[in-house]
Protein backbone atom coordinates (compact mmCIF):
# COMPACT_ATOMS: atom_id res chain seq x y z
CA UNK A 1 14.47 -173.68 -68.82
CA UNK A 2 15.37 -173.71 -72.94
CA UNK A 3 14.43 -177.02 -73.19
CA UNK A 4 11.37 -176.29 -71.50
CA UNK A 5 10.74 -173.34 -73.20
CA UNK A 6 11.42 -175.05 -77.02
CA UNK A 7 8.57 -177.67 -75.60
CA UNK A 8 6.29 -175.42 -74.63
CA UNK A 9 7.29 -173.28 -78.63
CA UNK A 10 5.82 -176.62 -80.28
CA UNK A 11 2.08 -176.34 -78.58
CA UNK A 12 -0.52 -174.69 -80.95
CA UNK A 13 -1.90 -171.78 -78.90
CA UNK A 14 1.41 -170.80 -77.67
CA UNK A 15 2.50 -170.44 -81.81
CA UNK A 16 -0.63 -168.67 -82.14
CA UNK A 17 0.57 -166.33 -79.12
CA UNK A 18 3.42 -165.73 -80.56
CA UNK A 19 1.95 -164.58 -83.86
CA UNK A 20 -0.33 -161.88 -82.27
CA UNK A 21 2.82 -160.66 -80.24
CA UNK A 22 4.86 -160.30 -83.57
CA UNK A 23 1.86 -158.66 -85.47
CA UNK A 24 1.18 -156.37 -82.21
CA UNK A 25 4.88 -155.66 -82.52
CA UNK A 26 4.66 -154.32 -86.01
CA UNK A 27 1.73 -152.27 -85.11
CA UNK A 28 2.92 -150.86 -82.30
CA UNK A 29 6.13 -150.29 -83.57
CA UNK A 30 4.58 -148.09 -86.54
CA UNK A 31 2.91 -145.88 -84.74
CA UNK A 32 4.55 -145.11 -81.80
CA UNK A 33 7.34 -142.71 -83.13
CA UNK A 34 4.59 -140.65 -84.38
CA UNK A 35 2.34 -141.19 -81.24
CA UNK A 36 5.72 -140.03 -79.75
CA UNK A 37 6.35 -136.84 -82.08
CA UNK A 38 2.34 -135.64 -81.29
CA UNK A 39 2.87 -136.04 -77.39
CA UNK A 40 -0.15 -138.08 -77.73
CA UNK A 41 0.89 -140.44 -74.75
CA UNK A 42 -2.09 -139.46 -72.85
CA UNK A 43 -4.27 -139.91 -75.19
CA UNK A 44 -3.32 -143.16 -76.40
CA UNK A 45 -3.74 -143.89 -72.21
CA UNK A 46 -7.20 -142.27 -72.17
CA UNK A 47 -8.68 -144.31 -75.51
CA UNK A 48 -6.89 -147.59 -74.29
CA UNK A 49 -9.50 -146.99 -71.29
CA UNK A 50 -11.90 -146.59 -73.58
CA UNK A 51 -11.32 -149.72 -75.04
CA UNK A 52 -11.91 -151.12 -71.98
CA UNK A 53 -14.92 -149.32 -71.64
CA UNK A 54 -16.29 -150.62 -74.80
CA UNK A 55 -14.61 -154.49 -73.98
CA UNK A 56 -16.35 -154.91 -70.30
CA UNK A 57 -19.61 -153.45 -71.54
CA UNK A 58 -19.53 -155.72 -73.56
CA UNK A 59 -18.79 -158.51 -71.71
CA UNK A 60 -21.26 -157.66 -69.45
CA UNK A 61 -24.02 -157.46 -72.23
CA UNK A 62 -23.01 -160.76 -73.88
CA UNK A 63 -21.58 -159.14 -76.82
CA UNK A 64 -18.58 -159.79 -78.75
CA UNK A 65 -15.38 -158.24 -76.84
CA UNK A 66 -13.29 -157.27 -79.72
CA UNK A 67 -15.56 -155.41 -81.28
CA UNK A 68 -16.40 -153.69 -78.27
CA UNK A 69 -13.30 -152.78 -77.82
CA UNK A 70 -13.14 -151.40 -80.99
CA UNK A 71 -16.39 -148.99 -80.34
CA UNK A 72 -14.78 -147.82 -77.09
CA UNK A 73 -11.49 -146.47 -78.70
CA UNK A 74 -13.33 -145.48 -81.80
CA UNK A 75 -15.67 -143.23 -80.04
CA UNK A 76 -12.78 -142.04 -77.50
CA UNK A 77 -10.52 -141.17 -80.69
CA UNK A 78 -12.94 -139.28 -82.11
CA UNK A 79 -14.04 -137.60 -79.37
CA UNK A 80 -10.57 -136.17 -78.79
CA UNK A 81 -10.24 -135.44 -82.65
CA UNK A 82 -13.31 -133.31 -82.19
CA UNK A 83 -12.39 -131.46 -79.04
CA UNK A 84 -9.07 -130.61 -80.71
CA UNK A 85 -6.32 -129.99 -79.58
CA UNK A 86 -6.72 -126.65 -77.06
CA UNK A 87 -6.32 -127.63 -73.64
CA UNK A 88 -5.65 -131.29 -74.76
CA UNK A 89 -4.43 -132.82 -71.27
CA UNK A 90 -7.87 -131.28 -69.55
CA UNK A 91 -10.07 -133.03 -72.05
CA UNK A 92 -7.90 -136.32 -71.74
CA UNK A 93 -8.70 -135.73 -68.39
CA UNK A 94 -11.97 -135.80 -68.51
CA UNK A 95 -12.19 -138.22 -70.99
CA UNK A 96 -9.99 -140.75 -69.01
CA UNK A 97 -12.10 -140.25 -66.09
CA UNK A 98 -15.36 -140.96 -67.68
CA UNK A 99 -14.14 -144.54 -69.50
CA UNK A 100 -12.29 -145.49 -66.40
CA UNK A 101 -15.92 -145.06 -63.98
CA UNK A 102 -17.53 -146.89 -66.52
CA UNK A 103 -14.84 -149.67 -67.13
CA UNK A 104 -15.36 -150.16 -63.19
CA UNK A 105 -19.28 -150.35 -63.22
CA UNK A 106 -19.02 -152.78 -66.10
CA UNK A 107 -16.64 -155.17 -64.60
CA UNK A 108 -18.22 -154.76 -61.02
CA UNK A 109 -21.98 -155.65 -62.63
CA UNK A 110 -20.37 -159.11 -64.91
CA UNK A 111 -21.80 -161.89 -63.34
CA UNK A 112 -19.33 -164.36 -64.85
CA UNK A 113 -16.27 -165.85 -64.11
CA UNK A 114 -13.91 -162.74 -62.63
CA UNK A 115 -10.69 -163.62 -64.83
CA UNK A 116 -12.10 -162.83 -67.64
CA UNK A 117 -12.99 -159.29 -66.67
CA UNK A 118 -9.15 -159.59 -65.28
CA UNK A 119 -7.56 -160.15 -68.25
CA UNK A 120 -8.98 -156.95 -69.98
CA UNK A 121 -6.93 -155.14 -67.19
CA UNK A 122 -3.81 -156.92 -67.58
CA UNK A 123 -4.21 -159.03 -71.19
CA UNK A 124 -4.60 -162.85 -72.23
CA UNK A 125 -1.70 -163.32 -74.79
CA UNK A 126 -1.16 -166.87 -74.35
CA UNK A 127 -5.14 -167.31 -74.11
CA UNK A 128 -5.86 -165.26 -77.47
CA UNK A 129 -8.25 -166.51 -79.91
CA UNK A 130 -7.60 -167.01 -83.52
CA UNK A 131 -10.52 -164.63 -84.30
CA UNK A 132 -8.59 -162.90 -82.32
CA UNK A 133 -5.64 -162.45 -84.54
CA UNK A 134 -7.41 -162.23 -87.65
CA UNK A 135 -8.78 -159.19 -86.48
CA UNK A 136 -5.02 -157.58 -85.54
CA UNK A 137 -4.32 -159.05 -88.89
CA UNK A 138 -6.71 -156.84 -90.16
CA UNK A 139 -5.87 -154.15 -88.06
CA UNK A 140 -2.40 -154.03 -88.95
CA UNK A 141 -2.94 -154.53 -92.71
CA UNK A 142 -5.53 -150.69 -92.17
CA UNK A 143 -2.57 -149.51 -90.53
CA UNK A 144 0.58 -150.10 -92.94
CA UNK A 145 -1.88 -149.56 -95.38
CA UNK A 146 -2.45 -145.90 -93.88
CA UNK A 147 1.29 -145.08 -93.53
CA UNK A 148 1.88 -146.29 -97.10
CA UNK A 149 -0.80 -143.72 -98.53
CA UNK A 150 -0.45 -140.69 -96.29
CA UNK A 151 2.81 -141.04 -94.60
CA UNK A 152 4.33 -137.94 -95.59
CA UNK A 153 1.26 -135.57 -94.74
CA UNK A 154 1.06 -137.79 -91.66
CA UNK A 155 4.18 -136.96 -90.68
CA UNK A 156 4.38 -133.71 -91.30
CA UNK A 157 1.37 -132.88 -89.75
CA UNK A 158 3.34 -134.53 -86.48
CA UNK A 159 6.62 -132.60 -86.65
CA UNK A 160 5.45 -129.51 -87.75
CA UNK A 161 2.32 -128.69 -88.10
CA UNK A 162 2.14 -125.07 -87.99
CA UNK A 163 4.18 -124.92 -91.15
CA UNK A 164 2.15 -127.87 -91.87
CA UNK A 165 -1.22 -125.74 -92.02
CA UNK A 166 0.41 -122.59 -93.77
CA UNK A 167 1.29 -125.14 -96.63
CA UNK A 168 -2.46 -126.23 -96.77
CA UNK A 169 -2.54 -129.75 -95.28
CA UNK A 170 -5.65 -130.48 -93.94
CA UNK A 171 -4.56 -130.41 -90.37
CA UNK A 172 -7.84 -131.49 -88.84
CA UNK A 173 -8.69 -134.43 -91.41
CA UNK A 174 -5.01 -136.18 -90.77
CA UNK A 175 -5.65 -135.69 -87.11
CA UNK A 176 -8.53 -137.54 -87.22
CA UNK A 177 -7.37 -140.31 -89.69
CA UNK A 178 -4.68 -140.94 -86.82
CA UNK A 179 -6.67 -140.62 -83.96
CA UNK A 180 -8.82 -143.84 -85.47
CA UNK A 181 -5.51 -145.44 -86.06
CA UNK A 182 -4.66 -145.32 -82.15
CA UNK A 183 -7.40 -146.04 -81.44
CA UNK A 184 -8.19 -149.41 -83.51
CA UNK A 185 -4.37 -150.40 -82.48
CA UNK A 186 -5.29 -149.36 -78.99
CA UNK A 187 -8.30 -151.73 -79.06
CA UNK A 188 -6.51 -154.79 -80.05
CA UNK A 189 -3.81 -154.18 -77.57
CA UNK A 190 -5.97 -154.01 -74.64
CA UNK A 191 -7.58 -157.78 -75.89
CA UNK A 192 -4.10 -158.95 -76.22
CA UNK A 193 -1.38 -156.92 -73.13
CA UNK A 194 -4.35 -155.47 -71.27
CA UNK A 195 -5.48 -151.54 -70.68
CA UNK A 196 -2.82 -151.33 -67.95
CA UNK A 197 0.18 -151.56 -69.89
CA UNK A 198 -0.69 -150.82 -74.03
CA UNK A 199 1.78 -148.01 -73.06
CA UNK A 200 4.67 -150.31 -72.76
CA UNK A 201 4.28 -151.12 -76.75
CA UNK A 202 2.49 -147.93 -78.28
CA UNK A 203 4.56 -145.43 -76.33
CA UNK A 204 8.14 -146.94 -75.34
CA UNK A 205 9.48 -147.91 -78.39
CA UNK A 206 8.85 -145.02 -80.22
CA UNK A 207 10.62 -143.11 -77.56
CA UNK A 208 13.20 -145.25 -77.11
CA UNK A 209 13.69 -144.86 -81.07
CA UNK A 210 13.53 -140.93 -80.99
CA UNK A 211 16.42 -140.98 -78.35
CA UNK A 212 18.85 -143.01 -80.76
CA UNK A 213 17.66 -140.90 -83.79
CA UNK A 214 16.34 -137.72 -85.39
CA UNK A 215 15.57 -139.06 -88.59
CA UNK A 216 11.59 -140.27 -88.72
CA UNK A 217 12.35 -142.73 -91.10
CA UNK A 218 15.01 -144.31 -89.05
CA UNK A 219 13.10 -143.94 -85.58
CA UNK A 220 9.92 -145.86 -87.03
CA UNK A 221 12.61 -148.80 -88.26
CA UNK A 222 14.33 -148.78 -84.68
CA UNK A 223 10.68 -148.73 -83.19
CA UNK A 224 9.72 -151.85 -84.96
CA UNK A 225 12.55 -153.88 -83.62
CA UNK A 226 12.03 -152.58 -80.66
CA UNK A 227 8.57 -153.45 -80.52
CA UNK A 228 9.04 -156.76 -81.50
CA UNK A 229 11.67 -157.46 -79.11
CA UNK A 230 9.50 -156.39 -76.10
CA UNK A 231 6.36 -157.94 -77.29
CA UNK A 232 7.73 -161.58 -78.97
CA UNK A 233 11.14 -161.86 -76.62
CA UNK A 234 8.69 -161.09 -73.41
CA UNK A 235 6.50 -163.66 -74.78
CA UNK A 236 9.34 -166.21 -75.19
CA UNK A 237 11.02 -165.30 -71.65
CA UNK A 238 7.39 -165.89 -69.96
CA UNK A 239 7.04 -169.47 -71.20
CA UNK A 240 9.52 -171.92 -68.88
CA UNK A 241 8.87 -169.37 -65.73
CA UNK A 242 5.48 -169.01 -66.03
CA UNK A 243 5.25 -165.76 -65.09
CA UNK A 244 3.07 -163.43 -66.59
CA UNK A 245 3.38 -162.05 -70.32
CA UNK A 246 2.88 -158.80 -69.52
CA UNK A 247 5.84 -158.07 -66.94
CA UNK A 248 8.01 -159.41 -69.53
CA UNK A 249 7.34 -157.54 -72.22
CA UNK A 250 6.83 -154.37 -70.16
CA UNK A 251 10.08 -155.33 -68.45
CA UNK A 252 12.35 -156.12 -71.86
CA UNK A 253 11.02 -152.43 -73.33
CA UNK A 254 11.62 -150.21 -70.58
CA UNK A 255 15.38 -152.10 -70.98
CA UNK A 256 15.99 -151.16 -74.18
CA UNK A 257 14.47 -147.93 -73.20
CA UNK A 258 17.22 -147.35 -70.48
CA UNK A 259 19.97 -148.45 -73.56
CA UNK A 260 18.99 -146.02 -75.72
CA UNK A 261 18.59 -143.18 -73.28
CA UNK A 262 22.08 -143.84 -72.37
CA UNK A 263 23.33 -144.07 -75.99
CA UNK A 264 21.44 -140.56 -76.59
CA UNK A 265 22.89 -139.20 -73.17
CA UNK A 266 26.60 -140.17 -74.55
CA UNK A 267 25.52 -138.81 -77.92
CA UNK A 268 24.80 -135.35 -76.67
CA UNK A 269 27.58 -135.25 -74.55
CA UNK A 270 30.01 -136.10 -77.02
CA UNK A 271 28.54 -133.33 -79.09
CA UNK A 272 28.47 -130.68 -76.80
CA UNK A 273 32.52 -131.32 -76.13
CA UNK A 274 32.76 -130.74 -79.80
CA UNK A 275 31.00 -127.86 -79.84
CA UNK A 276 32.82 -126.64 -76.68
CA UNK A 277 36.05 -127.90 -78.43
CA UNK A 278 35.21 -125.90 -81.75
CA UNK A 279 34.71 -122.41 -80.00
CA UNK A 280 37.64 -122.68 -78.06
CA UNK A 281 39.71 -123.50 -81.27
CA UNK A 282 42.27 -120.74 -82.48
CA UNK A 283 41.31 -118.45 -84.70
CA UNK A 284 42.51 -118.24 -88.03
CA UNK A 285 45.39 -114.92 -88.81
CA UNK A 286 43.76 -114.87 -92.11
CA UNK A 287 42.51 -111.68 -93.06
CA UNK A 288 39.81 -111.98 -96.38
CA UNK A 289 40.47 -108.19 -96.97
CA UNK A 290 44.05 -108.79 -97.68
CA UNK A 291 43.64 -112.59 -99.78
């Protein structure tokens, strides 16, 4: 299987896989600690739908895919940015609903060869196009870009954004600025891992990372790796096998998941025995009246 698998490394389209995976791993792994900290996991399931909304339609009317895809989750991220954020997992409801009866009329109506409305469902990694990755190129380049101007508002419009607001950040423009974020990552994920499981790489690292760490700067660092793990090791793994890229990499981040949930589980614990430890310590005889 590793010879096999260093063979099958030396073919063009399976290099050009493997570049998509590692740029949809630094993607991912950006924004998912903060996708994480807004308990946006629903949403970033509702405009991947979306995405497929836009993608099938536009399969179906002959149109280019990507940038469907792009339209859908566009429109669904503002949409949700516009709603707000009262009563959020009602309108992701709704939302979700709406792209996913639409996905299904789109894909039912394509005339054309069935796999290719498939592989919107469940992704084409090792099929991808190198128009294809330009475009996450792109994508990610908005995306660092984005962090590298605005990451402090952005993230303190994520951790606390009550205080956030009393200090004057606009609450509702930031919102918005990472609501198209999601939802331009979310488009290129559903081209490239499928609608099914973009929450395996915008979701799991990120909370994988937050269980290891409370520092944001340190979460979005362990979310990278993690993300790249998942997305280029699952790749890898897939290769002699042949199975599909997507239970991999789906597979290799809810592992690291389960590691890190048990490293914060031990971490707590160990705390709370200090804790316990500390208030059952002696007390000191001093007495500050008489020193």
């Amino acid at each position: 299987m590793i010879a096999d698998t260093f063979a099958l490394l030396g073919v063009d389209f399976v290099q050009q896989s493997l570049i998509a995976a590692a740029l949809l791993g630094v993607v991912s792994g950006v924004m998912a600690p903060l996708i994480v900290m807004r308990r946006m996991s629903f949403s970033v399931h509702s405009t991947s739908e979306l995405a497929l909304m836009g993608a099938s339609g536009a399969l179906l009317f002959g149109l280019n895919v990507g940038f469907g895809a792009i339209a859908g989750a566009v429109v669904a991220a503002v949409v949700l940015g516009l709603l707000g954020t009262k009563r959020q997992d009602a309108t992701v409801g709704v939302v979700l609903s709406f792209g996913m009866g639409l996905s299904v009329l789109f894909i039912h109506l394509y005339p054309g060869n069935s796999n290719a409305a498939l592989s919107l469902l469940t992704g084409q990694i090792v099929g991808v196009r190198s128009s294809s990755v330009w475009a996450l190129a792109g994508v990610t380049a908005i995306v660092l870009l984005a962090f590298a101007l605005w990451w402090r508002p952005l993230l303190f419009a994520a951790t606390d954004p009550i205080m956030a607001k009393a200090m004057g950040v606009p609450l509702g423009r930031y919102n918005m600025l990472f609501a198209v974020l999601v939802g331009l990552v979310a488009a290129q994920s559903v081209q490239i891992v499928g609608a099914l499981l973009v929450m395996a790489l915008l979701i799991t690292p990120g909370a994988a990372a937050v269980e290891i760490t409370d520092s944001p700067r340190r979460a979005v660092l362990y979310s990278l790796l993690f993300a790249e793990v998942a997305a280029v090791g699952g790749l890898v793994l897939s290769l002699a096998p042949g199975l599909p890229v997507s239970v991999l990499v789906t597979s290799v981040s809810f592992a690291i998941y389960l590691v890190c949930r048990g490293i914060g589980w031990a971490r707590n614990r160990r705390a709370t025995k200090d804790l316990v430890r500390y208030a059952h310590a002696p007390t000191s005889h001093c007495h500050p009246e008489r020193d």
